[in-house]
C-alpha atoms as a PDB file:
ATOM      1  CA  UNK A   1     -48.194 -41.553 -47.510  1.00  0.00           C
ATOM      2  CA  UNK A   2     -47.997 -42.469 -43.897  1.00  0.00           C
ATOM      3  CA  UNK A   3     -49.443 -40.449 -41.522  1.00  0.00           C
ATOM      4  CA  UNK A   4     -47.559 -39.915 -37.889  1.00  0.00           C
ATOM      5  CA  UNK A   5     -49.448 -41.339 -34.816  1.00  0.00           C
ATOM      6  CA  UNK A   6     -51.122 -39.517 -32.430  1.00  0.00           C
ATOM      7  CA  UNK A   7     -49.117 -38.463 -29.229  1.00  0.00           C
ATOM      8  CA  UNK A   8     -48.848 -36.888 -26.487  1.00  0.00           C
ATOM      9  CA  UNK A   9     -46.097 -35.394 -24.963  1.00  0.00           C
ATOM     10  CA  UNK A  10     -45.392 -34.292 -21.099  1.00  0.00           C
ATOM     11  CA  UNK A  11     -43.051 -31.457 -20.111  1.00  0.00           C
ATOM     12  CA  UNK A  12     -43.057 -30.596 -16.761  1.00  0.00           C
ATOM     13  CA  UNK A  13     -46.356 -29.120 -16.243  1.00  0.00           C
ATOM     14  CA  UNK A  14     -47.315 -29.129 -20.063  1.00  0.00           C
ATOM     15  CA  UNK A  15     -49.295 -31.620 -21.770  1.00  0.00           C
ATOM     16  CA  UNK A  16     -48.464 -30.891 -25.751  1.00  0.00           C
ATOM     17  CA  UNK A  17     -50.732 -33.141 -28.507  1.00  0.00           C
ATOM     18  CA  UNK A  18     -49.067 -34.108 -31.407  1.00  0.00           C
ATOM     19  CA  UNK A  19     -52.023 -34.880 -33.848  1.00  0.00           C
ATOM     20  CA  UNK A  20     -51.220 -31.856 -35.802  1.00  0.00           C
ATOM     21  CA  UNK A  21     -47.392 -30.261 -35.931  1.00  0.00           C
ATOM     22  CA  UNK A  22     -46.151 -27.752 -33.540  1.00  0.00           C
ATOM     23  CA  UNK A  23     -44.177 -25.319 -34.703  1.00  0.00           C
ATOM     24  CA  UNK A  24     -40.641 -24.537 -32.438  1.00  0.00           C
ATOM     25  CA  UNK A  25     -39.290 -21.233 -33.296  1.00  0.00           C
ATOM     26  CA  UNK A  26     -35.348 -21.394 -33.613  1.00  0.00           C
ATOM     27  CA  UNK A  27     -34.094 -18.731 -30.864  1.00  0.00           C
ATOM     28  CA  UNK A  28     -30.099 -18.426 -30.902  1.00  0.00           C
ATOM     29  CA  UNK A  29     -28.736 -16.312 -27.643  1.00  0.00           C
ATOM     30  CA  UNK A  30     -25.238 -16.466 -29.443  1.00  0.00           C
ATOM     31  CA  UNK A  31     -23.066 -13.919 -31.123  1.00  0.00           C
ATOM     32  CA  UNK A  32     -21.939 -16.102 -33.634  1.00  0.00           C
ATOM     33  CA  UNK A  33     -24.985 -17.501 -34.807  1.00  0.00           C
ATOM     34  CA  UNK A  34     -24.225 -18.502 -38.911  1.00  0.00           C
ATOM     35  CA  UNK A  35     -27.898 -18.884 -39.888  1.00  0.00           C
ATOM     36  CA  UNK A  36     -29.980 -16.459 -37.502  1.00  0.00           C
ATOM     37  CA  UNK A  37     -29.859 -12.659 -38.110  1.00  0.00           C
ATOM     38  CA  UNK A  38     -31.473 -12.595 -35.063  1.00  0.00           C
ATOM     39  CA  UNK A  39     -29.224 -13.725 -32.596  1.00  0.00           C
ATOM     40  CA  UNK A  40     -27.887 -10.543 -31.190  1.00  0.00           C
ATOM     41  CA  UNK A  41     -28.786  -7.687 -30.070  1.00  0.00           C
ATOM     42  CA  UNK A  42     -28.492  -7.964 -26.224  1.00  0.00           C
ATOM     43  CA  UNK A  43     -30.906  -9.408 -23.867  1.00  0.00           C
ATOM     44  CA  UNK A  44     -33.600  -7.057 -24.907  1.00  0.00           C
ATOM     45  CA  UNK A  45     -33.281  -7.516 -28.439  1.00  0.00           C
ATOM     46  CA  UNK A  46     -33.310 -11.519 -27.860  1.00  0.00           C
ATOM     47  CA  UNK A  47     -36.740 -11.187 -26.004  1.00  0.00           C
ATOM     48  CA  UNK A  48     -38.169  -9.043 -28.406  1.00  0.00           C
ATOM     49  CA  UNK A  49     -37.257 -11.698 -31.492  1.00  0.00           C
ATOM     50  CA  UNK A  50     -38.661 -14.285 -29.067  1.00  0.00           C
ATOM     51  CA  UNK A  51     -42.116 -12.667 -28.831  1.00  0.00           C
ATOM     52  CA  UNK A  52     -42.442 -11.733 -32.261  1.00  0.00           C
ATOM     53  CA  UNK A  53     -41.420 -15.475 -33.395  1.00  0.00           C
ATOM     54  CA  UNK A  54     -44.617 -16.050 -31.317  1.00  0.00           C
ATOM     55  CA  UNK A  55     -46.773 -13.625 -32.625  1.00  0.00           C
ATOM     56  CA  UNK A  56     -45.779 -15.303 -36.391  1.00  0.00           C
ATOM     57  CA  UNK A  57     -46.892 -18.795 -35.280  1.00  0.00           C
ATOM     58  CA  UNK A  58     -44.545 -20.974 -32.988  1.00  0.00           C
ATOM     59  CA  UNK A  59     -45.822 -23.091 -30.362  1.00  0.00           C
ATOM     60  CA  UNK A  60     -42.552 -22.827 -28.312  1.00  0.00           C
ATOM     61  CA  UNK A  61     -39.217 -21.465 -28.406  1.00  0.00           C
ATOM     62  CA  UNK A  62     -35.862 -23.800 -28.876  1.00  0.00           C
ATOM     63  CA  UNK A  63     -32.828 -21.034 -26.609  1.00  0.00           C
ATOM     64  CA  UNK A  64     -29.737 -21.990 -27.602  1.00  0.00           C
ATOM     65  CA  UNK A  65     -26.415 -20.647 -25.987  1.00  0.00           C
ATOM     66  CA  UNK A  66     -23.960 -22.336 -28.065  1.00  0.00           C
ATOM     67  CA  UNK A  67     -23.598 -21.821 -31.885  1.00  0.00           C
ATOM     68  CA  UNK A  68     -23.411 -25.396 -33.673  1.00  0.00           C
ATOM     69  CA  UNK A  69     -20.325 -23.816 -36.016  1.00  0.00           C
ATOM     70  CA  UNK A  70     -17.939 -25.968 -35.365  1.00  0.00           C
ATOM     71  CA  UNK A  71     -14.894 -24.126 -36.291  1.00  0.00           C
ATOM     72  CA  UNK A  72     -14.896 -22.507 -32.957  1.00  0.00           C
ATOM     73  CA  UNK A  73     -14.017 -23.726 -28.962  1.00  0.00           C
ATOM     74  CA  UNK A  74     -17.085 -25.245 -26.559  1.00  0.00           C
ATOM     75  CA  UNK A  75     -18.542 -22.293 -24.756  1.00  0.00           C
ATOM     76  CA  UNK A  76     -18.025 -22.640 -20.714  1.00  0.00           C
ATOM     77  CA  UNK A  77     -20.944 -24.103 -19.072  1.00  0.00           C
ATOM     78  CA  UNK A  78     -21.087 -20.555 -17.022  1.00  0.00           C
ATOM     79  CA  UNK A  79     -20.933 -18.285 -20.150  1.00  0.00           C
ATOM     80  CA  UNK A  80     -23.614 -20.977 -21.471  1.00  0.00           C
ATOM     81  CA  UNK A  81     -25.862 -19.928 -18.710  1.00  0.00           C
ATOM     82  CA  UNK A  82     -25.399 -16.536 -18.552  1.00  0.00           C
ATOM     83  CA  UNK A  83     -26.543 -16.320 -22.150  1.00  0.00           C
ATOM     84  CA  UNK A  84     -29.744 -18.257 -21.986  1.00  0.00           C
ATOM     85  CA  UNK A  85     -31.584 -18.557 -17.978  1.00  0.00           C
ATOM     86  CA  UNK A  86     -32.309 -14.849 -18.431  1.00  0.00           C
ATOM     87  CA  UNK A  87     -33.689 -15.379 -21.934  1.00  0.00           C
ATOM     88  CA  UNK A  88     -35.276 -17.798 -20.822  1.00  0.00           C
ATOM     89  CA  UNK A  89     -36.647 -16.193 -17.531  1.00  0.00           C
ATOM     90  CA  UNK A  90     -37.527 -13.200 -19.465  1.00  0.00           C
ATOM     91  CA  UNK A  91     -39.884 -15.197 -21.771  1.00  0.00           C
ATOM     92  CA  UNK A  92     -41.684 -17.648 -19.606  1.00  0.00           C
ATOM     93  CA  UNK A  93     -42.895 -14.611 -17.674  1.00  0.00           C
ATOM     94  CA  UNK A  94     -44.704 -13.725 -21.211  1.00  0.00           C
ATOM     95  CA  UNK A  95     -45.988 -17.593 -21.172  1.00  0.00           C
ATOM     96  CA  UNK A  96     -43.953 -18.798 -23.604  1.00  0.00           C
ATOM     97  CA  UNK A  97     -43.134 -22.632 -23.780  1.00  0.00           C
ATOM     98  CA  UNK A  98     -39.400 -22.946 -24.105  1.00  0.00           C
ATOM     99  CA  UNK A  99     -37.044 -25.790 -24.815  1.00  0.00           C
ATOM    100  CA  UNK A 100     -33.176 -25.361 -24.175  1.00  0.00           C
ATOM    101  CA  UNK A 101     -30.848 -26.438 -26.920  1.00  0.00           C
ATOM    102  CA  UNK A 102     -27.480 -28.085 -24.901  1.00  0.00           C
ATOM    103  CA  UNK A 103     -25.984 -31.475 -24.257  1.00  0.00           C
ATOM    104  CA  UNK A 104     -24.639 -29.961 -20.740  1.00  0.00           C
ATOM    105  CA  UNK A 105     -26.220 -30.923 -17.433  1.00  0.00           C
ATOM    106  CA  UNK A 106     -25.276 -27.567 -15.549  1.00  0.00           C
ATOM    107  CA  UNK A 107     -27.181 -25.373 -18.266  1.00  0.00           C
ATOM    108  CA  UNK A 108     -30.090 -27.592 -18.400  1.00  0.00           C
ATOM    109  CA  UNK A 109     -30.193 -27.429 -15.211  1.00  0.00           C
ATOM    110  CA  UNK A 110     -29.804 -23.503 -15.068  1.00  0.00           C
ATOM    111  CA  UNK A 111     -32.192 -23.754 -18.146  1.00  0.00           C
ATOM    112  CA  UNK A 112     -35.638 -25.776 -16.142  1.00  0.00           C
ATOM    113  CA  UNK A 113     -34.737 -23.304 -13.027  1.00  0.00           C
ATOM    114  CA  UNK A 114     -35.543 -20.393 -15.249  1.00  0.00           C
ATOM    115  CA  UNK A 115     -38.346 -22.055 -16.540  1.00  0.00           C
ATOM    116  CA  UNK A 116     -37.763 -24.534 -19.851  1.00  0.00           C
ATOM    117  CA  UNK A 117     -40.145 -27.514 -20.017  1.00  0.00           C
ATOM    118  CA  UNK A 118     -38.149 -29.042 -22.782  1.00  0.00           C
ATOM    119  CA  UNK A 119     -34.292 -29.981 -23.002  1.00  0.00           C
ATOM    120  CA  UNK A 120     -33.432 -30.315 -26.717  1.00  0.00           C
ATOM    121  CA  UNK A 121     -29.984 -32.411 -26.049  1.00  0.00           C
ATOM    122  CA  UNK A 122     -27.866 -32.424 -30.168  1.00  0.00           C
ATOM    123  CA  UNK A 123     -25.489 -34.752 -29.084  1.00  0.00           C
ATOM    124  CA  UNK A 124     -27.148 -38.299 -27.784  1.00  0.00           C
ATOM    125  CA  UNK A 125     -26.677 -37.804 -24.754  1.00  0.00           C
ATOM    126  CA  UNK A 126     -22.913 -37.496 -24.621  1.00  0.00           C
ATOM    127  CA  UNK A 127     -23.690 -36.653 -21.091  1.00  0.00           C
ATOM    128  CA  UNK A 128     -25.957 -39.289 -19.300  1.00  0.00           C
ATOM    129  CA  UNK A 129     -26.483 -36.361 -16.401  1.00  0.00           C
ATOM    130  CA  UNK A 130     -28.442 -34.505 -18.904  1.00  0.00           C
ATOM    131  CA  UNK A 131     -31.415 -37.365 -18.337  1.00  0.00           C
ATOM    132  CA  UNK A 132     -30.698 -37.515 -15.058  1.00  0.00           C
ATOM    133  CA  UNK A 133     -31.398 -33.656 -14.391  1.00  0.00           C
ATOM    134  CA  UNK A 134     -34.325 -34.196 -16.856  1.00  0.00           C
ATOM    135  CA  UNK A 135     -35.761 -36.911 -14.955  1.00  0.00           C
ATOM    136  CA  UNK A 136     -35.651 -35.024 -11.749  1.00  0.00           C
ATOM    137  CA  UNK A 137     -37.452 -31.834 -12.735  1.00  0.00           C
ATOM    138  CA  UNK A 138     -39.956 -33.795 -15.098  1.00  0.00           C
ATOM    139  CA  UNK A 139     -38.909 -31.760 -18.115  1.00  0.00           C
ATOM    140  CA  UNK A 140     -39.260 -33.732 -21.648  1.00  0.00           C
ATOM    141  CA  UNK A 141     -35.909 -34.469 -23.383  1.00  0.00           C
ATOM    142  CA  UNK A 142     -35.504 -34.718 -27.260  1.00  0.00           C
ATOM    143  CA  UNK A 143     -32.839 -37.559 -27.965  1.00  0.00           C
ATOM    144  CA  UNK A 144     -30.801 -36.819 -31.331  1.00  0.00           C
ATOM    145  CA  UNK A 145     -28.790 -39.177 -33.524  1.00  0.00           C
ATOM    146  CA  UNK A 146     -25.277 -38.033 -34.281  1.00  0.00           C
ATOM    147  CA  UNK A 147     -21.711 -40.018 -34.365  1.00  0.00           C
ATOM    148  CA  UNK A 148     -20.085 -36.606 -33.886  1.00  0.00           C
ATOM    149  CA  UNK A 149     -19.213 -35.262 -30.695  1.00  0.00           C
ATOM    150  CA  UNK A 150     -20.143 -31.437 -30.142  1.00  0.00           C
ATOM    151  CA  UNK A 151     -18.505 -29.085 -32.331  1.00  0.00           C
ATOM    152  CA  UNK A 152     -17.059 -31.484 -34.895  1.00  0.00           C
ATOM    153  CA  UNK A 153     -17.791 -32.228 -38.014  1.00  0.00           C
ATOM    154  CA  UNK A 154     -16.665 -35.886 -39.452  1.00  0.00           C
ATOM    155  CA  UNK A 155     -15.492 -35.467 -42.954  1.00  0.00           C
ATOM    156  CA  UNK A 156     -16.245 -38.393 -44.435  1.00  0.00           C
ATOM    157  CA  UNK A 157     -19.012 -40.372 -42.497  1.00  0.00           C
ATOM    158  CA  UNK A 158     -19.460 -43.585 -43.108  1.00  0.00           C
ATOM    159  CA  UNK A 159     -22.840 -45.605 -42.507  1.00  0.00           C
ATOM    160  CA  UNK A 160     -23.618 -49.547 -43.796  1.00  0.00           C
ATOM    161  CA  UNK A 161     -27.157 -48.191 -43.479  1.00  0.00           C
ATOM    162  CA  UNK A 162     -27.551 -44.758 -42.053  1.00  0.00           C
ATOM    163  CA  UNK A 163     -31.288 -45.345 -41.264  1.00  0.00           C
ATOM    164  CA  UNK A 164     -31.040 -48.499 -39.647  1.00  0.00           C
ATOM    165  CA  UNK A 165     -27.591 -46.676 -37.809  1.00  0.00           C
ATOM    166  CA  UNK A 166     -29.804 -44.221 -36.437  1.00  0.00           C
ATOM    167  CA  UNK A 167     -32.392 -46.370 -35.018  1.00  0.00           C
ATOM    168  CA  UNK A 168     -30.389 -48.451 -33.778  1.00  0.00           C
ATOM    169  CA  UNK A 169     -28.422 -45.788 -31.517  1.00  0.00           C
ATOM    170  CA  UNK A 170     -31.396 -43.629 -30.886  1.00  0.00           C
ATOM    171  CA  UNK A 171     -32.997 -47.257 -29.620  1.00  0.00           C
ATOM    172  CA  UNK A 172     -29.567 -47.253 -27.409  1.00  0.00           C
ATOM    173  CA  UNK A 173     -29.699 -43.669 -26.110  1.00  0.00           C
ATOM    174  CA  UNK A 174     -33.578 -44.132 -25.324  1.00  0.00           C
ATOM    175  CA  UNK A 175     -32.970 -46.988 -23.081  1.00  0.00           C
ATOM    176  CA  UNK A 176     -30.046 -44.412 -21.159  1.00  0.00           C
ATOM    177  CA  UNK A 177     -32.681 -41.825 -21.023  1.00  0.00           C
ATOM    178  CA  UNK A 178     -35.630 -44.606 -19.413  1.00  0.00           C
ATOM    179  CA  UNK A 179     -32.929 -45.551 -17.086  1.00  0.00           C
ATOM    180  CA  UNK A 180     -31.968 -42.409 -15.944  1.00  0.00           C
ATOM    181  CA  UNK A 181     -36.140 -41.859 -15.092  1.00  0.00           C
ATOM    182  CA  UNK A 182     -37.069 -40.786 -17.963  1.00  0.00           C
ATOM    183  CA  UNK A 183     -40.409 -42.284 -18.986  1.00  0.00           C
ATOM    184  CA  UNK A 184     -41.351 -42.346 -22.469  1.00  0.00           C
ATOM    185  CA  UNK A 185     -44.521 -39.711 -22.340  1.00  0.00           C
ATOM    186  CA  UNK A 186     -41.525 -37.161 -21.899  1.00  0.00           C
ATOM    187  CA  UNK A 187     -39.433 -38.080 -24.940  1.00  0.00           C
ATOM    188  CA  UNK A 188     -38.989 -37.514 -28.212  1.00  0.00           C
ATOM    189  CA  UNK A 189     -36.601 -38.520 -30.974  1.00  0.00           C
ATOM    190  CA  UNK A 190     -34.645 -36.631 -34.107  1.00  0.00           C
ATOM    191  CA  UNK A 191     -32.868 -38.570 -36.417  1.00  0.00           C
ATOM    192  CA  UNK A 192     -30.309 -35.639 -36.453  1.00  0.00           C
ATOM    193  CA  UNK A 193     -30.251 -33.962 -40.241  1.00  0.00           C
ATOM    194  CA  UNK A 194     -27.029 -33.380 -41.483  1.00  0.00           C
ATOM    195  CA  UNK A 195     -25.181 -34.710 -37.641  1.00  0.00           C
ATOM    196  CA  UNK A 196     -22.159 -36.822 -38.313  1.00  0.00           C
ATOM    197  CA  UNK A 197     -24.074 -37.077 -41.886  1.00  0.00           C
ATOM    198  CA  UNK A 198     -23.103 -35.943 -45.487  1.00  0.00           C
ATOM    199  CA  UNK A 199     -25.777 -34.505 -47.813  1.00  0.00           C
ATOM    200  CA  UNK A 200     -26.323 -37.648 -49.254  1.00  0.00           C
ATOM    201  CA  UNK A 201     -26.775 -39.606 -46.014  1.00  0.00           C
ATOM    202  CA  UNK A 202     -29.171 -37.159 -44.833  1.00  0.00           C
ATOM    203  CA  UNK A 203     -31.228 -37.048 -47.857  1.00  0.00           C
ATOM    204  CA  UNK A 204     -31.224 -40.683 -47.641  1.00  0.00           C
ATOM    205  CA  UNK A 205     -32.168 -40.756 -44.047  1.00  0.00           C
ATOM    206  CA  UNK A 206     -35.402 -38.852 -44.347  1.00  0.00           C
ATOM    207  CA  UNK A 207     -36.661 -40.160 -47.367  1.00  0.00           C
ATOM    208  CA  UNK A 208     -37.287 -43.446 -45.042  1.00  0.00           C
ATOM    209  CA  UNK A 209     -38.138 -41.157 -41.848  1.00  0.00           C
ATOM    210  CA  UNK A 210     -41.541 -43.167 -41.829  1.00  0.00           C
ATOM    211  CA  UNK A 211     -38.949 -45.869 -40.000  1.00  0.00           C
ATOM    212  CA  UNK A 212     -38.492 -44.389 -37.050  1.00  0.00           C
ATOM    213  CA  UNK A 213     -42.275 -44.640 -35.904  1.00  0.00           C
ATOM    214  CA  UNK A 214     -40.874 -48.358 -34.902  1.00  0.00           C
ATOM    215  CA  UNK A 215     -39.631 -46.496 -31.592  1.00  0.00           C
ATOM    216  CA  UNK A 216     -42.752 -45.771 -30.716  1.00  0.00           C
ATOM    217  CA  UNK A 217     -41.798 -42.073 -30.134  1.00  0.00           C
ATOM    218  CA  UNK A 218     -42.828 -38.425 -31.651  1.00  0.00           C
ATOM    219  CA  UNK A 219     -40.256 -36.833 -34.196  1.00  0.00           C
ATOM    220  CA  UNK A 220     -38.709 -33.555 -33.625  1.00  0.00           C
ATOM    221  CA  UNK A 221     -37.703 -32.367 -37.662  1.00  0.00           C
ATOM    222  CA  UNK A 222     -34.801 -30.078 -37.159  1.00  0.00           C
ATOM    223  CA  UNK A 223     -34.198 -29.389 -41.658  1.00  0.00           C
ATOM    224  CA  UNK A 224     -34.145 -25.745 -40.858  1.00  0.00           C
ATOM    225  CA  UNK A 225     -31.379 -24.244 -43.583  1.00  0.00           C
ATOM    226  CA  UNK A 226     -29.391 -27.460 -42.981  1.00  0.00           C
ATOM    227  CA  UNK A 227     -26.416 -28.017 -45.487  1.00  0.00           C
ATOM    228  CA  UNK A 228     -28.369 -30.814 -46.962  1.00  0.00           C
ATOM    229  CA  UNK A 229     -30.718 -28.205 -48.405  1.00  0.00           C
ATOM    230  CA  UNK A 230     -27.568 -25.794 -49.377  1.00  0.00           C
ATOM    231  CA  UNK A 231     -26.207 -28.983 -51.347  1.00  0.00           C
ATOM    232  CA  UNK A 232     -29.279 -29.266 -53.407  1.00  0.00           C
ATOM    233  CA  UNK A 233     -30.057 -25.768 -53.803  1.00  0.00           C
ATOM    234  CA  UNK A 234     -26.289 -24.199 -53.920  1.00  0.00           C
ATOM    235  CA  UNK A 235     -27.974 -21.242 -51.696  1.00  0.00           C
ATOM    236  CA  UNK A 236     -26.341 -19.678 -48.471  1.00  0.00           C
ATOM    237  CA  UNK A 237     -28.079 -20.633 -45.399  1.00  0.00           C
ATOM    238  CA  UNK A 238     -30.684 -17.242 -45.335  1.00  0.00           C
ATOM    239  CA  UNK A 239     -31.864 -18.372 -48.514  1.00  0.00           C
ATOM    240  CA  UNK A 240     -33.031 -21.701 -47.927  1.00  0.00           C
ATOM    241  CA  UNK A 241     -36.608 -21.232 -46.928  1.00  0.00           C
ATOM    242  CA  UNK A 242     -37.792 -22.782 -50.375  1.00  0.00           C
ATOM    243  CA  UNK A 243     -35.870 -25.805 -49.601  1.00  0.00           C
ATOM    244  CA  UNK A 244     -36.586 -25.711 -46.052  1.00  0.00           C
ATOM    245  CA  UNK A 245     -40.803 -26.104 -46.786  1.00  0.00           C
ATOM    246  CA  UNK A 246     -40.194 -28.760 -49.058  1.00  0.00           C
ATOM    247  CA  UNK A 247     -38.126 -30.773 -46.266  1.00  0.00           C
ATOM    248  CA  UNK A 248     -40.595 -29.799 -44.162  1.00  0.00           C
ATOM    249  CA  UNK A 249     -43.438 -31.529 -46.287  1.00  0.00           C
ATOM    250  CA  UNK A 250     -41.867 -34.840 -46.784  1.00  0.00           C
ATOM    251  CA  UNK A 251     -41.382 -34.919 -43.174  1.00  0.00           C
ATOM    252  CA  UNK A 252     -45.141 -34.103 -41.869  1.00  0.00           C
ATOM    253  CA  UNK A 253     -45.530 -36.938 -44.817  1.00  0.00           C
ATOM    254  CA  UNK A 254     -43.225 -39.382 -43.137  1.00  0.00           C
ATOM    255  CA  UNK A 255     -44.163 -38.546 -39.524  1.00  0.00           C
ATOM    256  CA  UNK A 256     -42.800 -35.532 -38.013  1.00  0.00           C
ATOM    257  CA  UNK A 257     -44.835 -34.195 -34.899  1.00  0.00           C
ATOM    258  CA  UNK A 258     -42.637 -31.359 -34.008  1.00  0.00           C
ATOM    259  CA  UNK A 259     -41.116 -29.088 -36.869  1.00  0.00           C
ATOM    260  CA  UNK A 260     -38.050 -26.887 -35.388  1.00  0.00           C
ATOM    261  CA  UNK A 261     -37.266 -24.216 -37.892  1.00  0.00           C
ATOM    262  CA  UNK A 262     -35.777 -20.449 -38.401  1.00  0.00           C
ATOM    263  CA  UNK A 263     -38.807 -19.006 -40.823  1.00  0.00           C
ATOM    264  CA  UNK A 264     -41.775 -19.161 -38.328  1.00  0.00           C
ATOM    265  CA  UNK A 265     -44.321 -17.268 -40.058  1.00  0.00           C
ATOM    266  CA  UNK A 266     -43.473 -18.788 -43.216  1.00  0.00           C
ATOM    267  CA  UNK A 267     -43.869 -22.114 -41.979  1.00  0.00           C
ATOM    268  CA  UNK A 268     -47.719 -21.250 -40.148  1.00  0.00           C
ATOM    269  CA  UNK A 269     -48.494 -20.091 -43.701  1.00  0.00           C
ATOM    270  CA  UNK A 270     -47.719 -23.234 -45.324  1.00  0.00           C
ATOM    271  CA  UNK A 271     -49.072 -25.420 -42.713  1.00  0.00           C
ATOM    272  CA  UNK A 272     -52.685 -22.947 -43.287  1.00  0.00           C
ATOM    273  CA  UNK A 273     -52.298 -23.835 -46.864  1.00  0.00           C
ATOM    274  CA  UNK A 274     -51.520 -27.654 -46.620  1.00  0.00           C
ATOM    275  CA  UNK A 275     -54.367 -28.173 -43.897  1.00  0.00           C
ATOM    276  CA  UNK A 276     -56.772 -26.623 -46.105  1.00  0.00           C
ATOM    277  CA  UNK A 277     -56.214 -28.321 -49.154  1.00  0.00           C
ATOM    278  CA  UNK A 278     -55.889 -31.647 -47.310  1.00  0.00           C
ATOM    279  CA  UNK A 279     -59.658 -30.988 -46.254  1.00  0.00           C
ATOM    280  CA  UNK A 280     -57.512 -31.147 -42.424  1.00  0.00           C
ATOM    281  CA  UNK A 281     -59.153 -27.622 -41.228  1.00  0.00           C
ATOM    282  CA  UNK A 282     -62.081 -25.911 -42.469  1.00  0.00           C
ATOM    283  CA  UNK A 283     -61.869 -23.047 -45.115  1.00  0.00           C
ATOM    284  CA  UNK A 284     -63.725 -19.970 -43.230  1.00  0.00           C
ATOM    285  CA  UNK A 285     -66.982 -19.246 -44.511  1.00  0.00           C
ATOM    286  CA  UNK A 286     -65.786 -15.510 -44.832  1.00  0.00           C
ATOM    287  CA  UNK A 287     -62.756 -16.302 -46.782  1.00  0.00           C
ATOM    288  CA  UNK A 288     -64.796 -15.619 -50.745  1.00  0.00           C
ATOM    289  CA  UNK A 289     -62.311 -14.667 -53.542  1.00  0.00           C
ATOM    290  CA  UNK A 290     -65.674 -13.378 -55.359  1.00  0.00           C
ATOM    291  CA  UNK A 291     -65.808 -10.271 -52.607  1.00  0.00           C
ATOM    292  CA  UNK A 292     -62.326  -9.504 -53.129  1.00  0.00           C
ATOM    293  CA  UNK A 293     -62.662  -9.689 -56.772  1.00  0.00           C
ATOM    294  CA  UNK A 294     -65.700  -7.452 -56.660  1.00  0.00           C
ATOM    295  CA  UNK A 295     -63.969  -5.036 -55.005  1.00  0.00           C
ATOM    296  CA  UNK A 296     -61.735  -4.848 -57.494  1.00  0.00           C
ATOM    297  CA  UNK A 297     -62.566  -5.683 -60.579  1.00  0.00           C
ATOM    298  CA  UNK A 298     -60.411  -7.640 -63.195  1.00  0.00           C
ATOM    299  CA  UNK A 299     -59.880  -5.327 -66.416  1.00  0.00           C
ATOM    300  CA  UNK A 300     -62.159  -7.234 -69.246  1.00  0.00           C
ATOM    301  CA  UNK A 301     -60.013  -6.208 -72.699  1.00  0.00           C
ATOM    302  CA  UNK A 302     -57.160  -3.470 -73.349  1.00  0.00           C
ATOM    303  CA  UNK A 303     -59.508  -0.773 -73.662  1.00  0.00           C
ATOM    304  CA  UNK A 304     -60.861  -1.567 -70.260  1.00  0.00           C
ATOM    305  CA  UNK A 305     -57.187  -1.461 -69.365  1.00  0.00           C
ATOM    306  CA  UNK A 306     -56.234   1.980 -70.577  1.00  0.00           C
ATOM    307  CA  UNK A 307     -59.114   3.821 -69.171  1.00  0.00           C
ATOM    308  CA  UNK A 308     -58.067   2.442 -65.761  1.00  0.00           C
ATOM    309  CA  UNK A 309     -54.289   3.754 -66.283  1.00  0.00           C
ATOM    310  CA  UNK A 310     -55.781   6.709 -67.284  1.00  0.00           C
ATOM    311  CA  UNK A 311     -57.468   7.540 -63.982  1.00  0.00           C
END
């Protein structure tokens, strides 16, 4: 398998390496969130989710202010940054890194002012400003793939090649984003999962994610619960975590550097278990199965069995 390249990535005063994944710990600031059972509970409630996502595992936190159902109306810019520069504020007091999830210039703006490093832009830059306000503040900007405009859904997309469709308008969007000031130590790319995409499309699109390492840029993996993973599975969005880890492989096996996802502590423990067996970190000398075993032994025959019941 091919492994992804070494980077680094600037954001603002951060300097991130990519030679092993970070984890970004989904954080919705929405009340109508269809995935994360975490996205209310007031201000409070959304700080304390944020910290404990931290405490699992993540690296940094992705605020979003907008729910990506797209059954429902744009949120207003203002309402947009009401919901997440407090968050925000709130948990890069506690040191968290934080990336804003929006395609609007006003709340990234909003966003860096209270603190975000990263803006985390779904739509392609619909909105050139959005590199522009990047640019300015030296925050890094993830570039996503997606014929759909925010909040719709195109019902039957329709792609010659969706692979070669998404580098080529990533490659497009890219060149906005350098234009605008963005230089490319500050960028990343995601080929957008299940964004102006059927199942199929997307399935198709990361089996050949090793293809995007021809822009030259680290991959954000955004498979968290997608629908791609409901179509395969038939499971509601909460109970996708199976399918979401085996996405998740295929894409640290095709090049994925950044690894956005709902199930943080779940994730850390896979990631522990894939390093080890990779011989990528060492086991700990402390970690013998023969001392647990010894504290407990292993019943030898039925009659061994019995007399433990029996106590």
């Amino acid at each position: 398998m091919p492994h992804a390249a070494t980077h680094t990535l600037a954001a603002r005063e951060h300097r991130l390496r990519l030679d092993s994944p970070l984890v970004m710990g989904i954080l919705n600031a929405t009340p109508d969130s269809f995935s994360d059972p975490g996205a209310g509970g007031g201000l409070d409630g959304r700080v304390a989710r944020g910290l404990r996502l931290l405490e699992e595992g993540a690296d940094l936190l992705d605020v979003g202010g907008e729910s990506g159902v797209t059954n429902r109306p744009p949120v207003d810019p203002h309402e947009e940054v009401e919901r997440v520069a407090p968050l925000i504020a709130r948990l890069t007091a506690q040191g968290a890194l934080i990336s804003v999830d929006t395609y609007k210039p006003a709340v990234a703006q909003a966003a860096i002012d209270a603190g975000a490093a990263i803006v985390n832009d779904p739509s392609g830059l619909i909105d050139p400003d959005v590199a522009a306000v990047c640019a300015a503040s030296g925050a890094a900007l993830v570039v996503t793939h997606t014929r759909a405009r925010p909040k719709q859904k195109l019902v039957r997309p329709r792609y010659d090649d969706v692979v070669a469709d998404v580098k080529h308008l990533l490659a497009e969007r890219l060149e906005v984003a350098r234009a605008a000031g963005v230089p490319d130590e500050r960028l990343l790319v995601c080929p957008g999962p299940d964004l102006g995409k059927d199942p199929a499309q997307t399935i198709e699109l990361l089996r050949r994610l090793e293809e995007l390492r021809d822009l030259g840029l680290p991959v954000l993996l955004a498979v968290s619960r997608k629908d791609f993973v409901g179509a395969l599975t038939g499971r509601p969005p909460r109970e996708r975590l199976a399918g979401t880890l085996a996405a998740v492989a295929h894409g640290l096996d095709h090049g994925a550097h950044v690894l956005r996802v709902h199930d943080v502590a779940a994730t850390r423990d896979f990631l522990a278990v894939r390093a080890a067996l990779r011989g990528e970190a060492p086991v700990p000398e402390d970690l013998l199965l023969a001392d647990h075993l010894r504290r407990e032994p292993l019943p030898q025959d039925d009659d061994d069995l019995a007399a433990k019941e029996a106590v």
